[in-house]
Protein backbone atom coordinates (compact mmCIF):
# COMPACT_ATOMS: atom_id res chain seq x y z
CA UNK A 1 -103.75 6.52 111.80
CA UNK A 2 -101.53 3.83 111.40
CA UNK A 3 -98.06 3.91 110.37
CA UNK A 4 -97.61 0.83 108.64
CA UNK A 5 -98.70 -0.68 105.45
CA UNK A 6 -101.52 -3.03 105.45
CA UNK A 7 -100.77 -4.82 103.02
CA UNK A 8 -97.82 -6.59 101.19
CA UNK A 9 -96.54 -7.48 97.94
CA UNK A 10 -94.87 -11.14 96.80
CA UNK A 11 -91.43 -9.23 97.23
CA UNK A 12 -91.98 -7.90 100.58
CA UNK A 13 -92.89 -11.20 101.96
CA UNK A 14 -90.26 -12.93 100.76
CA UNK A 15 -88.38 -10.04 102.70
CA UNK A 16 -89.70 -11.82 105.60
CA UNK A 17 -90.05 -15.41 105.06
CA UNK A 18 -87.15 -17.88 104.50
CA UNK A 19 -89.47 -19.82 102.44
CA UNK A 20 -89.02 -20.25 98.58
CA UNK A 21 -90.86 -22.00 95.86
CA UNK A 22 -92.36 -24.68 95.97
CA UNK A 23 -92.47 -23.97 99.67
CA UNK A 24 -93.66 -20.62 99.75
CA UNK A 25 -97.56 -20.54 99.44
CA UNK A 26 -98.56 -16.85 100.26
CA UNK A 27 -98.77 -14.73 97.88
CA UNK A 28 -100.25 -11.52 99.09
CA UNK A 29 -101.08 -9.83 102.38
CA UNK A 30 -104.31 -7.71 101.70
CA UNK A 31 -104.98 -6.36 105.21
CA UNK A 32 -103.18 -6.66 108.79
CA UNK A 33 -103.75 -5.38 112.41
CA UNK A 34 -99.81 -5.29 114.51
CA UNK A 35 -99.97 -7.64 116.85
CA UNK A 36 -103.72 -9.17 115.87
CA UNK A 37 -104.80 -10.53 113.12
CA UNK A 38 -103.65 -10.95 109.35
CA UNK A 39 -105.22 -11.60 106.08
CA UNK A 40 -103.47 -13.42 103.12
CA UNK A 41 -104.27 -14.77 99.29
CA UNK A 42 -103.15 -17.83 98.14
CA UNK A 43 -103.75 -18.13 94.59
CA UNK A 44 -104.08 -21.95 93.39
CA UNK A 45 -103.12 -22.79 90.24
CA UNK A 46 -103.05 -26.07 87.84
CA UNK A 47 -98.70 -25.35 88.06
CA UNK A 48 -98.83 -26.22 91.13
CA UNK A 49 -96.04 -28.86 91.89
CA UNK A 50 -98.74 -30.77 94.28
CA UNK A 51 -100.97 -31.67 91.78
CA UNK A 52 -98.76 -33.84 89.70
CA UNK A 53 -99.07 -36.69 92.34
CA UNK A 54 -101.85 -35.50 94.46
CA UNK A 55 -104.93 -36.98 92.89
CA UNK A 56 -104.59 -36.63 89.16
CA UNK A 57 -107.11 -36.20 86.82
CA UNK A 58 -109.25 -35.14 89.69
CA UNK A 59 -106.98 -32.68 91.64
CA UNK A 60 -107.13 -31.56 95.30
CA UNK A 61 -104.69 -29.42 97.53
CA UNK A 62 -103.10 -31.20 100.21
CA UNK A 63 -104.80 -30.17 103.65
CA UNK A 64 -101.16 -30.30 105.12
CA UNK A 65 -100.12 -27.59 102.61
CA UNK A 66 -103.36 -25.00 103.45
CA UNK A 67 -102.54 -25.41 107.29
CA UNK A 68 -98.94 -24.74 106.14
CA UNK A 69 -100.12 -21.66 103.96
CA UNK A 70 -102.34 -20.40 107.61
CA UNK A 71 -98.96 -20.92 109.46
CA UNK A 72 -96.59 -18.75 106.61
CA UNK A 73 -99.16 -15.95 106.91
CA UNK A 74 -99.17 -15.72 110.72
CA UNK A 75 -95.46 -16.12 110.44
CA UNK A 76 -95.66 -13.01 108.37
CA UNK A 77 -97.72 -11.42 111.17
CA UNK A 78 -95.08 -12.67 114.02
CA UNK A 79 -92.46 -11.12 112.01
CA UNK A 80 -93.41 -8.12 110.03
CA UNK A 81 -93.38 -6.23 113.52
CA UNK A 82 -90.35 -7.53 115.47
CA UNK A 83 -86.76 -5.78 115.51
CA UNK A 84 -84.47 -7.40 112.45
CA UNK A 85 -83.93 -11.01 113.85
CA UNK A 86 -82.31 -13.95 112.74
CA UNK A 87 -85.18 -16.38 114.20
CA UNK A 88 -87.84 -17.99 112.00
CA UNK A 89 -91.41 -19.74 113.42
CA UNK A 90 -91.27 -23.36 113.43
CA UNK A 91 -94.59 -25.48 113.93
CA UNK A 92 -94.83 -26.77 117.35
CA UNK A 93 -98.37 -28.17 117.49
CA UNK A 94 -101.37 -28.36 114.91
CA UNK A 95 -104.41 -28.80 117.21
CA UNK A 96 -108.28 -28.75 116.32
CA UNK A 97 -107.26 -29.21 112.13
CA UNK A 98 -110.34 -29.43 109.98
CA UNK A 99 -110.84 -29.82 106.62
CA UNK A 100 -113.87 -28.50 105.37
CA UNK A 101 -113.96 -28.54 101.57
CA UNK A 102 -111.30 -29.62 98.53
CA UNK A 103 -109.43 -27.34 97.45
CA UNK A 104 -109.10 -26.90 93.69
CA UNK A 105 -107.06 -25.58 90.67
CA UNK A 106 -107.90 -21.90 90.22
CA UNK A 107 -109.60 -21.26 93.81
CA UNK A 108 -108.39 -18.37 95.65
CA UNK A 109 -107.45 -18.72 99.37
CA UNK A 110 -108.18 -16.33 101.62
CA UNK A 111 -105.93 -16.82 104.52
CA UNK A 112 -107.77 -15.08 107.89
CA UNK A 113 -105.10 -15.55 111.05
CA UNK A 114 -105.84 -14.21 114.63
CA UNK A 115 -102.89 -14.11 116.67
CA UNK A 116 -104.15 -15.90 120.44
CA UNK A 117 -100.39 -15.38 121.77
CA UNK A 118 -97.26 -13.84 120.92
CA UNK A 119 -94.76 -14.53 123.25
CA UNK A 120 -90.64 -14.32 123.41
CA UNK A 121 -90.09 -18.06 122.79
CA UNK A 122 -93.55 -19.37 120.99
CA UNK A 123 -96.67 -17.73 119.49
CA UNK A 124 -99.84 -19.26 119.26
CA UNK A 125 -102.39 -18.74 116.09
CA UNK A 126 -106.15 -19.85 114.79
CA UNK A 127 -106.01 -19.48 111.27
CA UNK A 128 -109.15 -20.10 108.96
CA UNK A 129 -109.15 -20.49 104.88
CA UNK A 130 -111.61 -19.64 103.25
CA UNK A 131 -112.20 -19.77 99.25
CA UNK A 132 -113.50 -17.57 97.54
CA UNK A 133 -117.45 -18.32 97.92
CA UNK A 134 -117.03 -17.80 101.67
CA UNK A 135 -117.08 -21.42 102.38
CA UNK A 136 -114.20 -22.58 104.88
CA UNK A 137 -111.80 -25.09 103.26
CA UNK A 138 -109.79 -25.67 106.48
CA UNK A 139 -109.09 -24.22 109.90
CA UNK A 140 -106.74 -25.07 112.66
CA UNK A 141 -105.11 -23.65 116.18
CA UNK A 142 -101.05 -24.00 115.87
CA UNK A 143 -98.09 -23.16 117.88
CA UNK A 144 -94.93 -22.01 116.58
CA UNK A 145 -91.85 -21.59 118.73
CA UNK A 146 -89.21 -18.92 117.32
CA UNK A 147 -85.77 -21.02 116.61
CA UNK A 148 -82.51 -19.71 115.17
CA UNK A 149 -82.08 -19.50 111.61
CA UNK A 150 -78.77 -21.65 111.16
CA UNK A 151 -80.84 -24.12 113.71
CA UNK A 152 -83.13 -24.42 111.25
């Protein structure tokens, strides 16, 4: 059995991200595996701060943004299990980005991220999003080193 939770609540991952609206784009872990793999809903709504400029009258979520959202939840992953620390992951590389399908007002997210690497100084991630037919929106491979805080 394991002896940690599975899953997380808004609160407890803002326990473990620096992030903060409008920058903060998980908002729930629904299952996890130390040291593997993560999974992660992103909820997207019309009050998103995005939309406004991004397309309207027809509007789409930025592919950055869902790579960003892949990179918070294996973030999560990187630092959920570590000893209290003061460093945060910090993209490195994107590589192999796709973007499948547009992502719309009131699709759910479902963030999957297998951890490749987790090293002292970088980590290394595939993360695919999927919404909520089962169709994949966007995937990607990224790198993120593990920098001070106050660097930041």
């Amino acid at each position: 059995m394991n002896d940690y939770k599975k899953s997380l609540t808004i609160e407890e991952i803002q326990e473990i991200l620096p992030h903060r609206y409008p920058f903060l784009l998980v908002d729930r872990v629904v299952d996890m595996e130390k040291g593997k793999r993560i999974v992660a809903i992103k909820n997207v709504t019309i009050n998103e701060p995005f939309f406004q400029g991004h397309f309207p009258g027809n509007p789409i979520m930025p592919g950055v943004l869902i790579i960003e959202a892949l990179a918070q939840t294996a973030g999560i992953l990187l630092l959920k299990f570590r000893e209290k620390t003061s460093k945060v992951p910090v993209f490195m590389t994107i590589e192999e980005a796709r973007f499948r399908l547009p992502v719309k007002p009131g699709n759910i997210l479902r963030l999957e991220v297998e951890l490749l690497r987790d090293g002292a100084t970088f980590s290394k991630a595939k993360g695919i999003a999927f919404i909520e037919d089962g169709s994949v929106a966007a995937e990607s491979v990224f790198m993120a080193g593990l920098i001070e805080r106050e660097k930041v």
